[in-house]
N, C-alpha and C. Protein backbone atom coordinates (compact mmCIF):
# COMPACT_ATOMS: atom_id res chain seq x y z
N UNK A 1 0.85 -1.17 0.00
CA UNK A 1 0.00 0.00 0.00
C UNK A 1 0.90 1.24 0.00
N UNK A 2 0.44 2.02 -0.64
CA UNK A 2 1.31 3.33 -1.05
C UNK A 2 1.21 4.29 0.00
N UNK A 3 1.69 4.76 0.28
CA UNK A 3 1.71 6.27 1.46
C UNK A 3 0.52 7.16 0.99
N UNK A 4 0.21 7.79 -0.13
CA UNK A 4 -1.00 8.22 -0.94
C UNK A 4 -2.37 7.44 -0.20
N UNK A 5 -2.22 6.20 -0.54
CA UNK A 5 -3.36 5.43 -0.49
C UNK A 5 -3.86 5.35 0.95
N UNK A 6 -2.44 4.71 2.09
CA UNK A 6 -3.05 5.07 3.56
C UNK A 6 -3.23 5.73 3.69
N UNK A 7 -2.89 7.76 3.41
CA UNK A 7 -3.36 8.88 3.71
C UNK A 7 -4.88 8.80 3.45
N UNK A 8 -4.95 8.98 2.61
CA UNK A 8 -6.79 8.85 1.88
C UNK A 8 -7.77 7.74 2.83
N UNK A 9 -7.31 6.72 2.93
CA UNK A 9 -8.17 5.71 3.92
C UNK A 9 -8.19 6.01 5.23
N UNK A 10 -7.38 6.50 5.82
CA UNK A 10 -7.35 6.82 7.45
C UNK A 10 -7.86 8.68 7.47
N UNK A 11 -8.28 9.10 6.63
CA UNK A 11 -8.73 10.35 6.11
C UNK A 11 -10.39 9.98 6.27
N UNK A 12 -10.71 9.06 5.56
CA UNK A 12 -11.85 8.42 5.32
C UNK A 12 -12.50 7.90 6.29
N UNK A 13 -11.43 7.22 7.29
CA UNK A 13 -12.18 6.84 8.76
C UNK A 13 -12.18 7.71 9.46
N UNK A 14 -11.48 8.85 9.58
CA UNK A 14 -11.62 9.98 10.38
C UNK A 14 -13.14 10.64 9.90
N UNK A 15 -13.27 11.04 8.74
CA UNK A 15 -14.66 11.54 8.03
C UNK A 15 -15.47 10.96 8.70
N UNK A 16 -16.02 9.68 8.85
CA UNK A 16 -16.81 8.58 9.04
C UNK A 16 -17.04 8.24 10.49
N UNK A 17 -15.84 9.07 11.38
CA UNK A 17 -16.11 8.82 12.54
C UNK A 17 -16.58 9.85 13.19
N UNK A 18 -16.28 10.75 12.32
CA UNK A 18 -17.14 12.29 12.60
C UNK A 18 -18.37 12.36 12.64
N UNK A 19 -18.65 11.58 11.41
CA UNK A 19 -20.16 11.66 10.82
C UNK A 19 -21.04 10.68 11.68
N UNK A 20 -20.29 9.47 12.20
CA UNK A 20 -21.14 8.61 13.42
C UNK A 20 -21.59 9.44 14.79
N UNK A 21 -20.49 9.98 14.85
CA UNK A 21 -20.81 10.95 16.40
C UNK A 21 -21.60 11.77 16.42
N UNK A 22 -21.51 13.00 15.09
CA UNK A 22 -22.68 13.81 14.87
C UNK A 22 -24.40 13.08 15.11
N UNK A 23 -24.47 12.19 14.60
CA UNK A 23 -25.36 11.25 14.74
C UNK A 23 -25.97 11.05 15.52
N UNK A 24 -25.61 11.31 17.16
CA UNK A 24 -26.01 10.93 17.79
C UNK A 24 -26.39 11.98 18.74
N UNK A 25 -28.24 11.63 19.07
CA UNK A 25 -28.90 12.62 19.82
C UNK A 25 -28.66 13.50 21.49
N UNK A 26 -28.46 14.36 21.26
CA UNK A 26 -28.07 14.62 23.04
C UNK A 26 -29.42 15.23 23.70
N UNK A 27 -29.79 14.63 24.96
CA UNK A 27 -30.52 14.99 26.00
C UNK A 27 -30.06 15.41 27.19
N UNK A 28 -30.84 16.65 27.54
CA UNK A 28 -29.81 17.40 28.66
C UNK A 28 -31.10 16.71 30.12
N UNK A 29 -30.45 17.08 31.46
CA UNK A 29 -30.83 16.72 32.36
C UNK A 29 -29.72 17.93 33.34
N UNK A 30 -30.64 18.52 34.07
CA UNK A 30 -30.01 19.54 35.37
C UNK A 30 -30.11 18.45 36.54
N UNK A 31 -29.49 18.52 37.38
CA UNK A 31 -29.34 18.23 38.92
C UNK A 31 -29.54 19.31 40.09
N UNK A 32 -30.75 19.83 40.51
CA UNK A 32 -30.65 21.11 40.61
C UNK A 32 -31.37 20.76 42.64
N UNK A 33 -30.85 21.33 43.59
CA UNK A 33 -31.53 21.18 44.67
C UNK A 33 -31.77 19.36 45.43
N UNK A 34 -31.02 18.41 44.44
CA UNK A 34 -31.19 17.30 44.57
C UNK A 34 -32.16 16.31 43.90
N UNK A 35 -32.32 17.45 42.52
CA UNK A 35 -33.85 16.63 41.91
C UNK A 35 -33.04 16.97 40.50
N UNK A 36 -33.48 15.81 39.92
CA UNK A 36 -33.26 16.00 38.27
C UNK A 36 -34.99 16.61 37.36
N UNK A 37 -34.32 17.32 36.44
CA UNK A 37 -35.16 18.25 35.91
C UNK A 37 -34.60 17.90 34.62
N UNK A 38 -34.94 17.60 33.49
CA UNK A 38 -36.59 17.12 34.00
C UNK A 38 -36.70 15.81 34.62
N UNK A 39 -37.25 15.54 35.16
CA UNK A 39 -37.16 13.68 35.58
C UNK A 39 -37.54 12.62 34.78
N UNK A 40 -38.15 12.86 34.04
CA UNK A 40 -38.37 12.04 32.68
C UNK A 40 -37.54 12.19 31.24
N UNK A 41 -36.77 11.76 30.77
CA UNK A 41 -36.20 11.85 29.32
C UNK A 41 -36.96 11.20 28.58
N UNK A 42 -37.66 11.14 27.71
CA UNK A 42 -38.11 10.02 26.27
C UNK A 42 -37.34 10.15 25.40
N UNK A 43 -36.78 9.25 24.60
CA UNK A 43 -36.38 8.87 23.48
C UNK A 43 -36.09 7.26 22.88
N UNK A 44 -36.12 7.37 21.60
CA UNK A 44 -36.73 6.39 20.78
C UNK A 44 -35.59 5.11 20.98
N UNK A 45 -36.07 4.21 20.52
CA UNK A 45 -35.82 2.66 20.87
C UNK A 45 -34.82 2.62 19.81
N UNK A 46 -33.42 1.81 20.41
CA UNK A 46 -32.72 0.90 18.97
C UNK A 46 -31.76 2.44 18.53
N UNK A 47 -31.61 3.66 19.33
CA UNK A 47 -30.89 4.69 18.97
C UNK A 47 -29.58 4.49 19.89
N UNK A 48 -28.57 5.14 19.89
CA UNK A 48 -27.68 5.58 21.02
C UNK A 48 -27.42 6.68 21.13
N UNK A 49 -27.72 7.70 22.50
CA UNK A 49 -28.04 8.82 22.57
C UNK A 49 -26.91 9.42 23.54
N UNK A 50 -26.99 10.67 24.09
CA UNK A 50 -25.70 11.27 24.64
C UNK A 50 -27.02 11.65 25.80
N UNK A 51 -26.66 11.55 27.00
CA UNK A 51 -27.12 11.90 28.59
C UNK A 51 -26.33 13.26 28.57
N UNK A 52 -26.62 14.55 28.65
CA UNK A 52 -25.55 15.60 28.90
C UNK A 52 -26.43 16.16 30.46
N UNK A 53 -25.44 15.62 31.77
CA UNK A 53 -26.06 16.12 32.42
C UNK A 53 -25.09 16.90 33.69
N UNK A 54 -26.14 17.95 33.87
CA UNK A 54 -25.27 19.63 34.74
C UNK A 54 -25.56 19.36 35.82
N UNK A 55 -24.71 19.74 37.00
CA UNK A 55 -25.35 19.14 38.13
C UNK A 55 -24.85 20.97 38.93
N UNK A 56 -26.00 21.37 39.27
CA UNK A 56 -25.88 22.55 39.41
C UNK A 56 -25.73 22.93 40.62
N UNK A 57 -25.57 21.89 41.69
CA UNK A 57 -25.63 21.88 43.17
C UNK A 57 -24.31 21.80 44.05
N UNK A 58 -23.87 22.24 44.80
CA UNK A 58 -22.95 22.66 45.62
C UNK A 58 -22.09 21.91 46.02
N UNK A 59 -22.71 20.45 46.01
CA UNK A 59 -21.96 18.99 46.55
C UNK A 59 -22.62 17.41 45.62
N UNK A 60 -21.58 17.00 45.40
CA UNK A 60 -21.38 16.32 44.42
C UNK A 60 -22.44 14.83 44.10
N UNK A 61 -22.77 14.26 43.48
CA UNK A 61 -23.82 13.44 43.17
C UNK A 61 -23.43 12.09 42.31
N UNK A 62 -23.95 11.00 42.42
CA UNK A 62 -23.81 9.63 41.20
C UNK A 62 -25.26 9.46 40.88
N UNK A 63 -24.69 9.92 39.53
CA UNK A 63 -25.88 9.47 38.87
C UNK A 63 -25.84 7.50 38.28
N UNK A 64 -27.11 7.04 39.17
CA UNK A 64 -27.04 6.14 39.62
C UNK A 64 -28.25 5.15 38.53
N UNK A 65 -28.10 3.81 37.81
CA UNK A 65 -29.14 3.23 37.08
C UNK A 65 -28.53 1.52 36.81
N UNK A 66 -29.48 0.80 37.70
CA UNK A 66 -28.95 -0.53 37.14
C UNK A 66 -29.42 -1.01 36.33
N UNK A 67 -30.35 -0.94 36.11
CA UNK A 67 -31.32 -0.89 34.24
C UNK A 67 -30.65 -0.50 33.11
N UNK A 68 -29.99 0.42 33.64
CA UNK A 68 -28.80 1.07 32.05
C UNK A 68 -27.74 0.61 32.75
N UNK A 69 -27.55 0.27 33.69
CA UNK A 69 -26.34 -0.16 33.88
C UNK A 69 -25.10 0.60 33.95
N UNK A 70 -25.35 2.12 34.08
CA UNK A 70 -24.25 3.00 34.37
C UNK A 70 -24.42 3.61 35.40
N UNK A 71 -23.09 3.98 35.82
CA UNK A 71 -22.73 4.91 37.03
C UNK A 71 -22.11 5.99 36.65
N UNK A 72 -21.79 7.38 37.42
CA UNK A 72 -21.42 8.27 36.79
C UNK A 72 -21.33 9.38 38.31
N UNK A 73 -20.20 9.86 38.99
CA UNK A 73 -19.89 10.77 39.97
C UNK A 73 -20.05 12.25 39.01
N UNK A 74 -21.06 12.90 39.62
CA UNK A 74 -21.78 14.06 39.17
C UNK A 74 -20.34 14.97 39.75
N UNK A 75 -19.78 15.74 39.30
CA UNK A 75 -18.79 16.99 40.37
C UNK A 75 -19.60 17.92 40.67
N UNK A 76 -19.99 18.77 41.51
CA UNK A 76 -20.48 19.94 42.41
C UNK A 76 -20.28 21.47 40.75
N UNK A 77 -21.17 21.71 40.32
CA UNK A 77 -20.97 23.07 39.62
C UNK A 77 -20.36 22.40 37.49
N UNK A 78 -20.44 21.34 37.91
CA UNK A 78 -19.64 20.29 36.27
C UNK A 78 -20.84 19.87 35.27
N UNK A 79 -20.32 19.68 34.34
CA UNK A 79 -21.43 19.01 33.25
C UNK A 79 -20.44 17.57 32.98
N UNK A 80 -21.49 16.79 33.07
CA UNK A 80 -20.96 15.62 32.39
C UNK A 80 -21.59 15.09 31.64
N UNK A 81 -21.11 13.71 30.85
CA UNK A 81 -22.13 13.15 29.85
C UNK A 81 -22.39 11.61 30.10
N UNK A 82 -23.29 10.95 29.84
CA UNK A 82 -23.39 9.00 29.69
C UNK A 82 -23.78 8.89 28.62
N UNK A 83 -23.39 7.67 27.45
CA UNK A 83 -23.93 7.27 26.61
C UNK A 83 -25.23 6.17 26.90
N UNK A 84 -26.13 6.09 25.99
CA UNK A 84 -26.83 4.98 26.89
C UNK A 84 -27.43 4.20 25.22
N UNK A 85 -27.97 3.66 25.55
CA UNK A 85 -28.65 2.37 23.92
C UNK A 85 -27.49 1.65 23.14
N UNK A 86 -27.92 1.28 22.41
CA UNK A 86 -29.58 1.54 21.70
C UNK A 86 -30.36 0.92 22.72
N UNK A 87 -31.46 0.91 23.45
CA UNK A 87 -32.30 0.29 24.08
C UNK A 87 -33.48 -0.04 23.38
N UNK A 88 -34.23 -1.15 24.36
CA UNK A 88 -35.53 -1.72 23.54
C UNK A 88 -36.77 -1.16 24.37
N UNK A 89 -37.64 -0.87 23.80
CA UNK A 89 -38.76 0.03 24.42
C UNK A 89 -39.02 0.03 26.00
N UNK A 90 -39.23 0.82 26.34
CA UNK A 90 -39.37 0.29 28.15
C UNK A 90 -39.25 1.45 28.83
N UNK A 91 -39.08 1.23 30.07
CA UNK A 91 -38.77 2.17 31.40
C UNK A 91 -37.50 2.17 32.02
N UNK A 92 -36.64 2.83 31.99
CA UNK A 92 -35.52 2.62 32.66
C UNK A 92 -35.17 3.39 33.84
N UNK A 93 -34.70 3.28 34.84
CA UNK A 93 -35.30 4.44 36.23
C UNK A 93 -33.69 4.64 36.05
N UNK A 94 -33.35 5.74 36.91
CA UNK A 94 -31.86 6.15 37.64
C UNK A 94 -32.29 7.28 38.74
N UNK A 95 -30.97 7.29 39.29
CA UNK A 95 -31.25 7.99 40.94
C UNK A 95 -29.73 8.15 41.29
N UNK A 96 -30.14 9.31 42.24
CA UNK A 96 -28.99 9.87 42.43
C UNK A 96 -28.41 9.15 43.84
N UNK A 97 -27.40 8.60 43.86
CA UNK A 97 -26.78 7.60 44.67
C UNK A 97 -26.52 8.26 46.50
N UNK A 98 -26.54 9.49 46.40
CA UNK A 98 -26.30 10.14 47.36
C UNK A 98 -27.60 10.68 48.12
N UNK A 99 -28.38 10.95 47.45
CA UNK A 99 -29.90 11.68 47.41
C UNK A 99 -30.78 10.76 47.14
N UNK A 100 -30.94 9.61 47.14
CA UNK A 100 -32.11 8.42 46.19
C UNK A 100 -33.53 8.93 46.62
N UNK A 101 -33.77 9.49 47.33
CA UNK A 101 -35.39 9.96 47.81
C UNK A 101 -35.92 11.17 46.99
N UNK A 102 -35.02 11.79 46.47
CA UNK A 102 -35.27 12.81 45.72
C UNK A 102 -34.71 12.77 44.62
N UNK A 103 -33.38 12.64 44.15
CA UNK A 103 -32.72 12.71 42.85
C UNK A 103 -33.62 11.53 41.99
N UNK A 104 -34.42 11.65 41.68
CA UNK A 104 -34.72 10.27 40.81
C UNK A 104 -35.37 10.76 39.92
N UNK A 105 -35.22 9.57 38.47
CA UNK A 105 -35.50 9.89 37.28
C UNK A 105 -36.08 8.50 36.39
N UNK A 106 -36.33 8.57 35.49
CA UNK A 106 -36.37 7.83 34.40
C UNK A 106 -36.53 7.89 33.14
N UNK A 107 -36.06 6.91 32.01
CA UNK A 107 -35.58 7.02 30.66
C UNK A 107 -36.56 6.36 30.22
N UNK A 108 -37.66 6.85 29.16
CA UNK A 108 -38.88 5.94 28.75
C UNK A 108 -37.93 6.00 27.16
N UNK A 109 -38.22 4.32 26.85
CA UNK A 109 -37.42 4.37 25.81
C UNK A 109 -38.73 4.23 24.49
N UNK A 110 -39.14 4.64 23.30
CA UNK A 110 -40.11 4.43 23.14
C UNK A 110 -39.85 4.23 21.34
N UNK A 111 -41.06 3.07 21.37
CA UNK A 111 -41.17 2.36 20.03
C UNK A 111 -41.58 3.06 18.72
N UNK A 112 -40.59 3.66 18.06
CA UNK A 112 -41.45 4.38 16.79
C UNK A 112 -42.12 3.43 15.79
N UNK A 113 -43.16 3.79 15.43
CA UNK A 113 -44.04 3.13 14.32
C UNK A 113 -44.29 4.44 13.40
N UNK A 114 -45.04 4.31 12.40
CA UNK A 114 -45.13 5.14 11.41
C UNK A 114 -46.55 6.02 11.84
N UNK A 115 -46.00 7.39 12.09
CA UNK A 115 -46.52 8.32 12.38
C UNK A 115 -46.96 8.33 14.15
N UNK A 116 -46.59 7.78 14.60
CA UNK A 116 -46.80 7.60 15.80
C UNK A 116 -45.69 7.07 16.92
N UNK A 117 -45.87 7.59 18.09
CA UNK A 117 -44.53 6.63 18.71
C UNK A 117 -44.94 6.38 20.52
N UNK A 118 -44.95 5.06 20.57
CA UNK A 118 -45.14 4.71 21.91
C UNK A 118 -44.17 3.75 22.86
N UNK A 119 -44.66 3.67 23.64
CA UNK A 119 -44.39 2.52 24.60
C UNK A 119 -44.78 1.31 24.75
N UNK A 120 -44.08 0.02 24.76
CA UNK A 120 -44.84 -1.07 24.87
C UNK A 120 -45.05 -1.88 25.85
């Protein structure tokens, strides 16, 4: 393989890896007083989406979900992010590991059909 030719192909996966990431939907979530806002996220089934979440409170938080199966130490005043899916239609809860009586949330993952989109 020519020097030309690897330039152009590893050019090509760079393009391509750009274009996958763009791709993918971001949902924001605040941590605000010990409560996530909004507490419900929806989004669609079989996607993989970006969690972008601010935790706007003074002392620090885990954002907490064994359904998604991630963990995530919130920092005091930080934004962070979780990837989560593709998932299959459903309910997925999370809670804040420090706060569980109040920080709590959930991810309705939901089934698109044509012209319509639910839960199953």
């Amino acid at each position: 393989m020519t020097l030309r030719v690897f330039v152009l192909l590893v050019l090509s996966i760079v393009a391509l890896a750009d274009t996958a990431s763009a791709a993918v939907s971001e949902y924001s979530i605040q941590l605000k007083d010990h409560l996530f806002y909004p507490s419900t996220i929806k989004i669609p089934a079989g996607k993989k989406v970006k969690l972008v979440i601010q935790n706007l409170d003074d002392t620090p938080e885990e954002f907490d979900s064994f359904s998604l199966n991630r963990e995530k130490v919130l920092f005091p005043k930080q934004t962070s992010f979780i990837y989560i899916g593709p998932l299959k239609p459903g309910v997925y809860d999370f809670f804040g590991e420090y706060n569980p009586n109040t920080a709590r949330g959930k991810v309705v993952v939901l089934k698109q059909t044509k012209g319509a989109t639910h839960v199953n």
